[in-house]
Protein backbone atom coordinates (compact mmCIF):
# COMPACT_ATOMS: atom_id res chain seq x y z
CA UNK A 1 120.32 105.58 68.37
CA UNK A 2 120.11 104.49 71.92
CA UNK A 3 123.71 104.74 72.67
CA UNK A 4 123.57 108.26 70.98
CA UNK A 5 120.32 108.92 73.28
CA UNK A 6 121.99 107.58 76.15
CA UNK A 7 125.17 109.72 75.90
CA UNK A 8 123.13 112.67 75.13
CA UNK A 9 121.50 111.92 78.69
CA UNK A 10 124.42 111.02 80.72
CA UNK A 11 126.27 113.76 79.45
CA UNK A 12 123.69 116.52 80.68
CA UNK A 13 123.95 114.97 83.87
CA UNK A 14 127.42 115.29 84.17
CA UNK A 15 127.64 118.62 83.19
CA UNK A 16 125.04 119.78 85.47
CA UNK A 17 126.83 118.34 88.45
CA UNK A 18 129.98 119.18 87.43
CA UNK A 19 129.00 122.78 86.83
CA UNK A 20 127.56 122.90 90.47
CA UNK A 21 131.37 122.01 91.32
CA UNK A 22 132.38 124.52 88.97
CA UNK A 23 130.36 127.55 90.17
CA UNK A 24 130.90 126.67 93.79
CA UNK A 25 134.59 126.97 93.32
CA UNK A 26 134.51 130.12 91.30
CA UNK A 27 131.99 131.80 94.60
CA UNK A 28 134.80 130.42 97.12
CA UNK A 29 137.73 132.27 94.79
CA UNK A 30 139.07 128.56 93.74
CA UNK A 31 141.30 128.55 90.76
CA UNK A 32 139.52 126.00 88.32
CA UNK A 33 142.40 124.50 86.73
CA UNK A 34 140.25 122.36 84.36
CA UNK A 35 137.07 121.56 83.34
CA UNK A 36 136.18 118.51 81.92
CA UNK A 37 133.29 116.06 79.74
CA UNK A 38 134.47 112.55 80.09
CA UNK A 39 137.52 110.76 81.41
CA UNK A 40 141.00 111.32 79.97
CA UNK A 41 142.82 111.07 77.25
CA UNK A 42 141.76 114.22 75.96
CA UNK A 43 139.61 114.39 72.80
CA UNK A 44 139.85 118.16 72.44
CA UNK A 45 140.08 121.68 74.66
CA UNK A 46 140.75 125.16 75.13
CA UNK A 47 141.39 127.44 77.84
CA UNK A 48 140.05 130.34 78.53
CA UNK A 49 140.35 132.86 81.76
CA UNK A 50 143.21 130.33 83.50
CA UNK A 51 140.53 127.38 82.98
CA UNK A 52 141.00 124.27 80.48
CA UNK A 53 137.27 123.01 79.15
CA UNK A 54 137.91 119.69 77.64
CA UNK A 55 136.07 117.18 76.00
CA UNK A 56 137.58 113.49 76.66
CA UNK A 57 137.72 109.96 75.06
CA UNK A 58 136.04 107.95 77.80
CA UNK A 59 132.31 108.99 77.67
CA UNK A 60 131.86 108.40 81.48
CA UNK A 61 131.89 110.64 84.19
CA UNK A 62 133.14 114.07 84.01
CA UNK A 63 135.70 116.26 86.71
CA UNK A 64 136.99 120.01 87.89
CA UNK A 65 140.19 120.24 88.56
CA UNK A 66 140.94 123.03 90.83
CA UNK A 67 144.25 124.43 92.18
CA UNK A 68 145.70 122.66 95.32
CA UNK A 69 143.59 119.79 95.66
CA UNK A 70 146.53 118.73 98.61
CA UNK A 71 148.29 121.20 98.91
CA UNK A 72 146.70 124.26 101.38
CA UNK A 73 150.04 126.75 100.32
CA UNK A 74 148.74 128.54 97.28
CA UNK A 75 145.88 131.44 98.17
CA UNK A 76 143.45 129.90 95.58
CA UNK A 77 143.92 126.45 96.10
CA UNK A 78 141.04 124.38 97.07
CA UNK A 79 142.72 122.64 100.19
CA UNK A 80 143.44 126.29 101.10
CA UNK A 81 139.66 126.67 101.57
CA UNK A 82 138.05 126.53 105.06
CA UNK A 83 136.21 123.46 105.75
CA UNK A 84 133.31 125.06 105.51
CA UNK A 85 134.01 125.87 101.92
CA UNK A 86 135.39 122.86 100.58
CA UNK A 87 131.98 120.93 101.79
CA UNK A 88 129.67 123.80 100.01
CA UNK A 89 131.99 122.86 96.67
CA UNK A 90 132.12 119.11 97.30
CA UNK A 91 127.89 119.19 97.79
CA UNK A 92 127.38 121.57 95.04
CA UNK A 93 127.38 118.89 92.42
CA UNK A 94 124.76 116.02 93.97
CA UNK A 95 122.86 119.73 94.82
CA UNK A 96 122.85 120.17 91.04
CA UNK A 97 121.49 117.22 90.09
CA UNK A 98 118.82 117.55 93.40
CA UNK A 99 117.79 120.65 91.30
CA UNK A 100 117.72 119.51 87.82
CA UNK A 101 114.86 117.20 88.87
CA UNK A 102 112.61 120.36 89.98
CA UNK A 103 113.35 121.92 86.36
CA UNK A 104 112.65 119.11 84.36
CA UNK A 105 109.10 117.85 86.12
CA UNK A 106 107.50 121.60 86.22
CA UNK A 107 108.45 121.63 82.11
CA UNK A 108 106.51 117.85 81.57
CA UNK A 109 104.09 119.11 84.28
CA UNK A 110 103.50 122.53 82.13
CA UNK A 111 103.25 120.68 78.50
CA UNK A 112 99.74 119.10 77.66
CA UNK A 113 99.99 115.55 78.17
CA UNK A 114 97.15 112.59 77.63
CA UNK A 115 96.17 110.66 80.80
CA UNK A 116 93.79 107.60 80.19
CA UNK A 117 90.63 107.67 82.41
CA UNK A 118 89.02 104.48 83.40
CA UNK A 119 86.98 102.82 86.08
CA UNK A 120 89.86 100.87 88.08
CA UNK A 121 87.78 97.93 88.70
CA UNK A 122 88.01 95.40 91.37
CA UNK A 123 87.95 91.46 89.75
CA UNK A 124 88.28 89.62 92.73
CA UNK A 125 89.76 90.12 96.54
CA UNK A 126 92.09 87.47 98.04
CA UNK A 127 91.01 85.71 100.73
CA UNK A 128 92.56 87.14 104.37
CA UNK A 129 94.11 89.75 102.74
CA UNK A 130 93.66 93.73 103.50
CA UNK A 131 91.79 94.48 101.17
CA UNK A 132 89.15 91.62 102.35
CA UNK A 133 89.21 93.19 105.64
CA UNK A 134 88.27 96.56 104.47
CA UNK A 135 85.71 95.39 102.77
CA UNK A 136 86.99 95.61 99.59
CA UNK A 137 84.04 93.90 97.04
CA UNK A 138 84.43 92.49 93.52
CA UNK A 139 82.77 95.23 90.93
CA UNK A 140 84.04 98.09 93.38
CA UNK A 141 85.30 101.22 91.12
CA UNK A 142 88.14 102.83 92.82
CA UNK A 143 87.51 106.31 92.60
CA UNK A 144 90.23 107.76 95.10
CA UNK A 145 93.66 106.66 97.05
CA UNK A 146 94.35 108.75 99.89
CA UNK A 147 92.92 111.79 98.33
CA UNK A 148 94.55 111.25 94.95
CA UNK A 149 92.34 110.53 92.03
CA UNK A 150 92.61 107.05 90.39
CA UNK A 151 92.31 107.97 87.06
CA UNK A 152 93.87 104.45 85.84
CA UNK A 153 95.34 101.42 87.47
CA UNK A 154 98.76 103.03 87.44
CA UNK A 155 97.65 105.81 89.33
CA UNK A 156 96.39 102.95 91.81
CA UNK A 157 99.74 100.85 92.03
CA UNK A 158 101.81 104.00 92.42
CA UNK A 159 99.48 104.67 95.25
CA UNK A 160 99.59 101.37 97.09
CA UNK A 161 103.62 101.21 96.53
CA UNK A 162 104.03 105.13 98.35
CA UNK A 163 101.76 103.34 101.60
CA UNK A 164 103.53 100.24 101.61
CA UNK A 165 103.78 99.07 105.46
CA UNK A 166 101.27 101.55 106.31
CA UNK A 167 97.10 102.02 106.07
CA UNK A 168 95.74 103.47 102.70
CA UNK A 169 92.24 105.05 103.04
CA UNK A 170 90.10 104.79 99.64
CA UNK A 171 87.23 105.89 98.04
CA UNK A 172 85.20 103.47 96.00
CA UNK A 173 81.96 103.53 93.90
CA UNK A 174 79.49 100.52 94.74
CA UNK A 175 76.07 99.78 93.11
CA UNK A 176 76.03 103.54 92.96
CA UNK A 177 77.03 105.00 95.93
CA UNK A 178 80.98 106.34 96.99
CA UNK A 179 81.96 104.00 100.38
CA UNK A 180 85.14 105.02 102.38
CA UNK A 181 87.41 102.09 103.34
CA UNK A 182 90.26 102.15 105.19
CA UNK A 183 92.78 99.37 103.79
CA UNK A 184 94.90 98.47 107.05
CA UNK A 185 98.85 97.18 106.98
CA UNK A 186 99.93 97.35 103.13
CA UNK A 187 101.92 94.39 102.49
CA UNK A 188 105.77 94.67 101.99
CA UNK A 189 106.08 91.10 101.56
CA UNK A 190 102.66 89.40 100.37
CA UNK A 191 101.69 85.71 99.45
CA UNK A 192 103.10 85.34 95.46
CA UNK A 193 99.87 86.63 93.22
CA UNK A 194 98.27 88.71 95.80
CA UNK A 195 100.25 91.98 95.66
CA UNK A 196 100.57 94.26 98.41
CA UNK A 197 96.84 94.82 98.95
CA UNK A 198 95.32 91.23 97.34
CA UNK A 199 93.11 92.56 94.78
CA UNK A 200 92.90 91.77 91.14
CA UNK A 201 91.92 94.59 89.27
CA UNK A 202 91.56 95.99 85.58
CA UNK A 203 90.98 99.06 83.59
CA UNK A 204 87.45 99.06 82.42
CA UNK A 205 87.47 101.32 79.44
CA UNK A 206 84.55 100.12 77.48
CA UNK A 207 80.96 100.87 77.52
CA UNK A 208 77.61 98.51 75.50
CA UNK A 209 76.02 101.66 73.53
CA UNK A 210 73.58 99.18 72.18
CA UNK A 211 72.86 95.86 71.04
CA UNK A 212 71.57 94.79 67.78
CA UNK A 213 67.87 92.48 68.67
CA UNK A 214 68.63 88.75 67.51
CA UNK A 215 72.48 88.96 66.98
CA UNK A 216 74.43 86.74 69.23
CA UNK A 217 75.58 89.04 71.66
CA UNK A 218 71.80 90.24 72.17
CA UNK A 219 70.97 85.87 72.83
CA UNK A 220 73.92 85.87 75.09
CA UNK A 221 72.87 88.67 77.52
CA UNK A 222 74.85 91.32 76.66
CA UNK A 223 72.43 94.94 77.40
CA UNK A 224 73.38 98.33 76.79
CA UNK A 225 75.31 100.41 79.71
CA UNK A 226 77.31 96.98 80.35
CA UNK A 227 80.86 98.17 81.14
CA UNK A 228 82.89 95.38 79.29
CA UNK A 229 85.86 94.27 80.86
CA UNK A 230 87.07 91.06 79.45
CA UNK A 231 86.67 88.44 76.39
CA UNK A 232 88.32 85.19 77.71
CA UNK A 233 91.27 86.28 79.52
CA UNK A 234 91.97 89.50 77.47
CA UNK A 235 91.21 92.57 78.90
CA UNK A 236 89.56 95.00 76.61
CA UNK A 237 90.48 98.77 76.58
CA UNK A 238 89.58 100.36 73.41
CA UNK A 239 86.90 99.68 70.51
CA UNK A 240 88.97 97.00 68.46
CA UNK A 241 89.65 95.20 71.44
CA UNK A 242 86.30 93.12 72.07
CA UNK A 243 86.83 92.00 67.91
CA UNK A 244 90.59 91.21 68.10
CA UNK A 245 90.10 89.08 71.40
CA UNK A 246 87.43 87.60 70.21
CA UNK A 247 89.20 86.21 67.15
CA UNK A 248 92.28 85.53 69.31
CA UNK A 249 90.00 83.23 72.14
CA UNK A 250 88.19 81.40 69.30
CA UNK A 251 91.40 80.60 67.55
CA UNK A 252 92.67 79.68 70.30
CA UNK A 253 89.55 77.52 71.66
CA UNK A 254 87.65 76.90 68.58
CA UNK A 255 85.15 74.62 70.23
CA UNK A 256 85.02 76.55 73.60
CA UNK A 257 81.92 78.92 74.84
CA UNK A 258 84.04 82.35 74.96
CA UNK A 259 83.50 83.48 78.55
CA UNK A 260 82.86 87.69 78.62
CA UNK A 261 82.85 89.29 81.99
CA UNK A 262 80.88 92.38 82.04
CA UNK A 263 80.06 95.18 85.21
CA UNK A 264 76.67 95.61 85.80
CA UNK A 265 74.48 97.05 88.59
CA UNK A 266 77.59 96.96 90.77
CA UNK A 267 78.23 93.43 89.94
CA UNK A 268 80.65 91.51 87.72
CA UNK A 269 78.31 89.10 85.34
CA UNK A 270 80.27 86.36 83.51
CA UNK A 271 78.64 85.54 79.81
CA UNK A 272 78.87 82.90 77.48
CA UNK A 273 79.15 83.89 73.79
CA UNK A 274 79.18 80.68 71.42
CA UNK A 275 82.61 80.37 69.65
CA UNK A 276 82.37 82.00 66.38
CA UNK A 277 84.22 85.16 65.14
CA UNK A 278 80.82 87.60 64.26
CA UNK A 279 79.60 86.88 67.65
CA UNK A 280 80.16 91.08 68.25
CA UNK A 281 78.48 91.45 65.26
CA UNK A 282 75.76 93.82 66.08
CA UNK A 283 77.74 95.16 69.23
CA UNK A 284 78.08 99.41 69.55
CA UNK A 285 80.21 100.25 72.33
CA UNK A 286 81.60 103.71 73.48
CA UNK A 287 85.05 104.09 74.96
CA UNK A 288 86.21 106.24 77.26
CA UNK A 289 88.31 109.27 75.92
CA UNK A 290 91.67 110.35 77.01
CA UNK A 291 91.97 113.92 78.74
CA UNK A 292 94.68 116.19 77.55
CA UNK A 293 95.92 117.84 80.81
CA UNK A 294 98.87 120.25 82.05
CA UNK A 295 99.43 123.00 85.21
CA UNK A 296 100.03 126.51 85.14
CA UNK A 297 103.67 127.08 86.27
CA UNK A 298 103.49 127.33 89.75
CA UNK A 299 101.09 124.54 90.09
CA UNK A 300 103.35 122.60 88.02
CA UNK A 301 106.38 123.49 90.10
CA UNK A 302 104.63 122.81 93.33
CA UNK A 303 103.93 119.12 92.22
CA UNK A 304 107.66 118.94 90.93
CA UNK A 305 108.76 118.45 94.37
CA UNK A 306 105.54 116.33 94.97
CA UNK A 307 106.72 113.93 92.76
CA UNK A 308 110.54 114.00 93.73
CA UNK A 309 109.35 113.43 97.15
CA UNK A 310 107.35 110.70 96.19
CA UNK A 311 110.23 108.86 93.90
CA UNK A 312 111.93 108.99 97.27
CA UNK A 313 109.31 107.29 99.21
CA UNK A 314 109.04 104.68 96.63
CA UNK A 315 113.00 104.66 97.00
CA UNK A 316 112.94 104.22 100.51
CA UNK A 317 109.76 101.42 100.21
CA UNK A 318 111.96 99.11 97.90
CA UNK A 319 114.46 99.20 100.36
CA UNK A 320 112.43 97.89 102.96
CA UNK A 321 111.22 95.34 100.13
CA UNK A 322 114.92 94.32 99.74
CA UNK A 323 115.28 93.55 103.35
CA UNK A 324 112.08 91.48 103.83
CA UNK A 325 113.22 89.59 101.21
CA UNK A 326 110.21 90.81 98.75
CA UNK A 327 112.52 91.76 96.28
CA UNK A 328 115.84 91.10 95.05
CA UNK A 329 118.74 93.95 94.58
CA UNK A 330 118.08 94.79 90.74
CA UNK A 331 121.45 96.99 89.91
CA UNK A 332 122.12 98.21 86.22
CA UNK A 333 125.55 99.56 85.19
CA UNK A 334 125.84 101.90 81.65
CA UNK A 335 125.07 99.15 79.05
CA UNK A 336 121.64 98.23 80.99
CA UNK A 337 120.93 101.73 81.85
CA UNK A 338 121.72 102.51 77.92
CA UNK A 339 118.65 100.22 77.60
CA UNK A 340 116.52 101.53 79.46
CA UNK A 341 116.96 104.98 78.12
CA UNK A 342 116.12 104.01 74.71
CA UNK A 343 113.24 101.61 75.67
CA UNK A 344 111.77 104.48 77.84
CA UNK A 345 112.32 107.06 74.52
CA UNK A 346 110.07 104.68 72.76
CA UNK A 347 107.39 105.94 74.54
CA UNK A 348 108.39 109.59 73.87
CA UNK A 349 109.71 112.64 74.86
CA UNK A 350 107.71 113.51 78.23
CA UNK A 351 108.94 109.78 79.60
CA UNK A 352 112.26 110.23 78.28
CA UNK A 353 112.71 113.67 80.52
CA UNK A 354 110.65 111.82 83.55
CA UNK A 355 114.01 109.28 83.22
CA UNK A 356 116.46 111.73 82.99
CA UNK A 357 114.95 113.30 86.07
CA UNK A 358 115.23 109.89 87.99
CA UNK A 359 118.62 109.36 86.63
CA UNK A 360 119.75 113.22 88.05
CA UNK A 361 117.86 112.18 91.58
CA UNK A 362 120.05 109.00 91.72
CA UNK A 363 123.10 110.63 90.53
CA UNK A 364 122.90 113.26 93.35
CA UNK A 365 122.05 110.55 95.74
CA UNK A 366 124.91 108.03 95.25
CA UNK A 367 127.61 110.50 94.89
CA UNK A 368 126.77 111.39 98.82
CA UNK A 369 127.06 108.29 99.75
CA UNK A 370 130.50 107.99 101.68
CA UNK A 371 132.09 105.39 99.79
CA UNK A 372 136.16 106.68 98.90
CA UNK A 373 136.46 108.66 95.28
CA UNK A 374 132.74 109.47 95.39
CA UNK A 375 131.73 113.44 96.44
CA UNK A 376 130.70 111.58 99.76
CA UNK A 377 133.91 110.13 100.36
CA UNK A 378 135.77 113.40 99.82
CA UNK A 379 133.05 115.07 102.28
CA UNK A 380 133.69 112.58 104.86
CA UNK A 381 136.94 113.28 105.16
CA UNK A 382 136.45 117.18 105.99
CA UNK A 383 133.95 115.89 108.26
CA UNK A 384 136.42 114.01 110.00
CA UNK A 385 138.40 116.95 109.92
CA UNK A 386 136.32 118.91 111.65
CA UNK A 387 135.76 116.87 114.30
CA UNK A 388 139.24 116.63 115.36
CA UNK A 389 139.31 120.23 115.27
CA UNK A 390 140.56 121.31 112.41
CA UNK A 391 143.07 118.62 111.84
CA UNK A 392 143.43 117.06 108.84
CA UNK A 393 144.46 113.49 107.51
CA UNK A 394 147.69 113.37 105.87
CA UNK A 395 147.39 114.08 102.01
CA UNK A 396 149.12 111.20 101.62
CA UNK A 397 146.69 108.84 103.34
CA UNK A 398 143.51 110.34 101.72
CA UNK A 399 144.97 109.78 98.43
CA UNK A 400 145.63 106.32 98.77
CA UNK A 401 141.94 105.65 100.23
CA UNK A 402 140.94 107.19 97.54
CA UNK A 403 142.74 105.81 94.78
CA UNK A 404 141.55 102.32 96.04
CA UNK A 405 138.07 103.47 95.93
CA UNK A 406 137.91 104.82 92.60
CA UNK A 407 139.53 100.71 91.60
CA UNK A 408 136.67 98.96 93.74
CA UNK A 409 134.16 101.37 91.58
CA UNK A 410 135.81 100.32 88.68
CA UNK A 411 136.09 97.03 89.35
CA UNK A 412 132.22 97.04 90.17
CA UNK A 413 130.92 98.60 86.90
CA UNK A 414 132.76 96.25 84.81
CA UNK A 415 131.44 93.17 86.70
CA UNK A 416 127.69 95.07 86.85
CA UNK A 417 128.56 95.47 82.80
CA UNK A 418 129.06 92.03 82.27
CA UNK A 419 125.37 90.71 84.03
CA UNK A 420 123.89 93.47 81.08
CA UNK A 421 125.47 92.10 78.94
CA UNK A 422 124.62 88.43 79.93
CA UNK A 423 120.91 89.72 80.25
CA UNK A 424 120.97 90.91 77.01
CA UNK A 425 122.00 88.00 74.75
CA UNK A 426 120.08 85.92 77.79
């Protein structure tokens, strides 16, 4: 099923882009020789209107194979083309997959999806870090990250990683009252356990309703309106959590007080519960709900290209990561990216087309990279063209660049292959 789902994926990238090749060629009067799913030999085809549309063994990758790809003699070949032309066909594939993006958000943004809504609360602050000189507190709920709503912690970490080497301003609620703080320098490369701000957080989900008089949560403390947020070292996020950690701790620590850290008045109280399994017994607690939400369609496609621009950001951020050092270079070739696509369907549909929009995004942005057999390759080369005027390399040359590229790339995804495959039976 994965391998299915994966090809399913891939291949709807690959026809997007290489339909943005296609139409390109057809508006600058290119003969399209061939159009074609996969790398040769040939599965299957049929031509229609001078074109071939074939379907090929080797499920990776994809081409159009126009008239004259050398030779400038024949009026609807594609070296025949101006310049100008020949870059608006070469870019119109990594423009197709810049698009695809755009489409696929503003559908997820439009359909009704369930966002969990917590109070993202503050554990502990590391010493010397940011957030200690901001005046970040233990028991602060962050309500707001540089004017986005923290909904969850998620919604936190994606906005400390888009303001990494930069200040974030939040909003946080504090014994009652919203204080603005102004978080300065976000970490690229912080002290290991600290992250890039030095807080310890969790989502507090869960809410004391009431508490039974005499049970043993009642002797240890516990009142009603105490926002629970963990039982031993388990955080608790929905009503059979307090139970099941509960049982897990005192299996785990049969003769050990069960330490429960609850939010109260602004400040986190640590409790000791006495190690038996009905020590909840008694306990009512209310959780909070999750909110069905979704945009009209041009809100939704308005925050489309919020969120590509953002991916970028984040793109751009673990770059910088990688050259501090932070990070290493994590690369996945089709057997790990396989993988991920059918981990990332296991949480459904709406992250599966979030993925495939990622996957488009870094399809149109490594095929302009100038590396030889990639779209950017082939538009260097007319580049180079045009700056010496209009003269062009000789066929001959390009064509062997080209050729060695295409073995380097080759080359690369089988070695890339092999670590996914190491990692998998690792």
């Amino acid at each position: 099923m994965t391998v299915l789902l994966f090809l399913i994926v891939l291949g709807s990238l690959i026809i997007v882009h290489e339909l943005g090749h296609f139409f390109a060629a057809r508006l600058a009067r290119v003969q399209v020789l061939e159009f074609g799913v996969g790398m040769p030999p040939r599965a299957f085809g049929f031509t229609r209107g001078g074109t071939t549309y074939s379907l090929n063994f080797l499920p990776f990758g994809g081409f159009v194979r126009m008239l004259g790809e050398e030779d400038p003699s024949a009026p609807a070949s594609f070296a025949g083309k101006s310049a100008w032309q020949r870059l608006f066909i070469l870019g119109a594939g990594s423009a197709m997959n810049a698009v695809l993006p755009i489409v696929l958000l503003t559908v997820v943004f439009m359909t009704p999806q369930p966002v969990p809504v917590t109070d993202v609360t503050v554990l502990s602050v590391a010493p010397g870090s940011p957030a200690e000189q901001a005046g970040v507190e233990a028991g602060d709920l962050i309500r707001d990250a540089d004017g986005r709503r923290i909904d969850n912690s998620s919604d936190l970490l994606m906005a400390i990683n888009l303001r990494l080497g930069a200040d974030t301003a939040w909003t946080v609620e504090r014994r009652g009252r919203l204080v603005a703080l102004r978080i300065p320098d976000v970490r690229v490369d912080p002290p290991e356990g600290q992250g890039a701000v030095g807080i310890f957080l969790t989502d507090a989900r869960l809410t004391v309703a009431s508490v039974a008089s005499g049970s043993m949560a009642a002797q240890s403390g516990l009142l009603p309106n105490d926002l629970l947020l963990s039982v031993g070292e388990r955080r608790v996020l929905n009503e059979d959590s307090p139970q099941i950690a509960l049982i897990a701790v005192v299996q785990e620590s049969p003769a050990e007080p069960i330490e429960v850290r609850v939010l109260r008045g602004g400040a986190i109280v640590t409790l000791e519960l006495p190690p038996d399994e009905e020590a909840f017994d008694g306990l009512a607690v209310t959780a909070y709900a999750e909110e069905t939400r979704s945009m009209g369609p041009l809100a939704a496609f308005r925050a489309s290209f919020v969120q590509i621009g953002e991916i970028l950001l984040l793109f751009r951020n673990e770059v910088s990561r990688w050259i501090a050092g932070a990070s290493s270079i994590q690369v996945a070739g089709p057997i790990g990216i396989a993988q991920m696509t059918g981990d990332v369907a296991e949480s459904g549909i709406s992250p599966l087309i979030l993925w495939t929009a990622l996957l488009s995004i870094n399809l149109a942005i490594i095929n302009l990279i100038p590396f030889p057999a990639l779209d950017g390759g082939r538009i260097a080369f007319v580049l180079v063209e045009i700056a010496r005027g209009g003269r062009r390399l000789a066929p001959e040359k390009e064509r062997f660049v080209h050729a060695a590229g295409f073995a380097l790339l080759i080359a690369a995804i089988v070695m890339i292959s092999v670590n996914d495959i190491q990692r998998l039976f690792a």
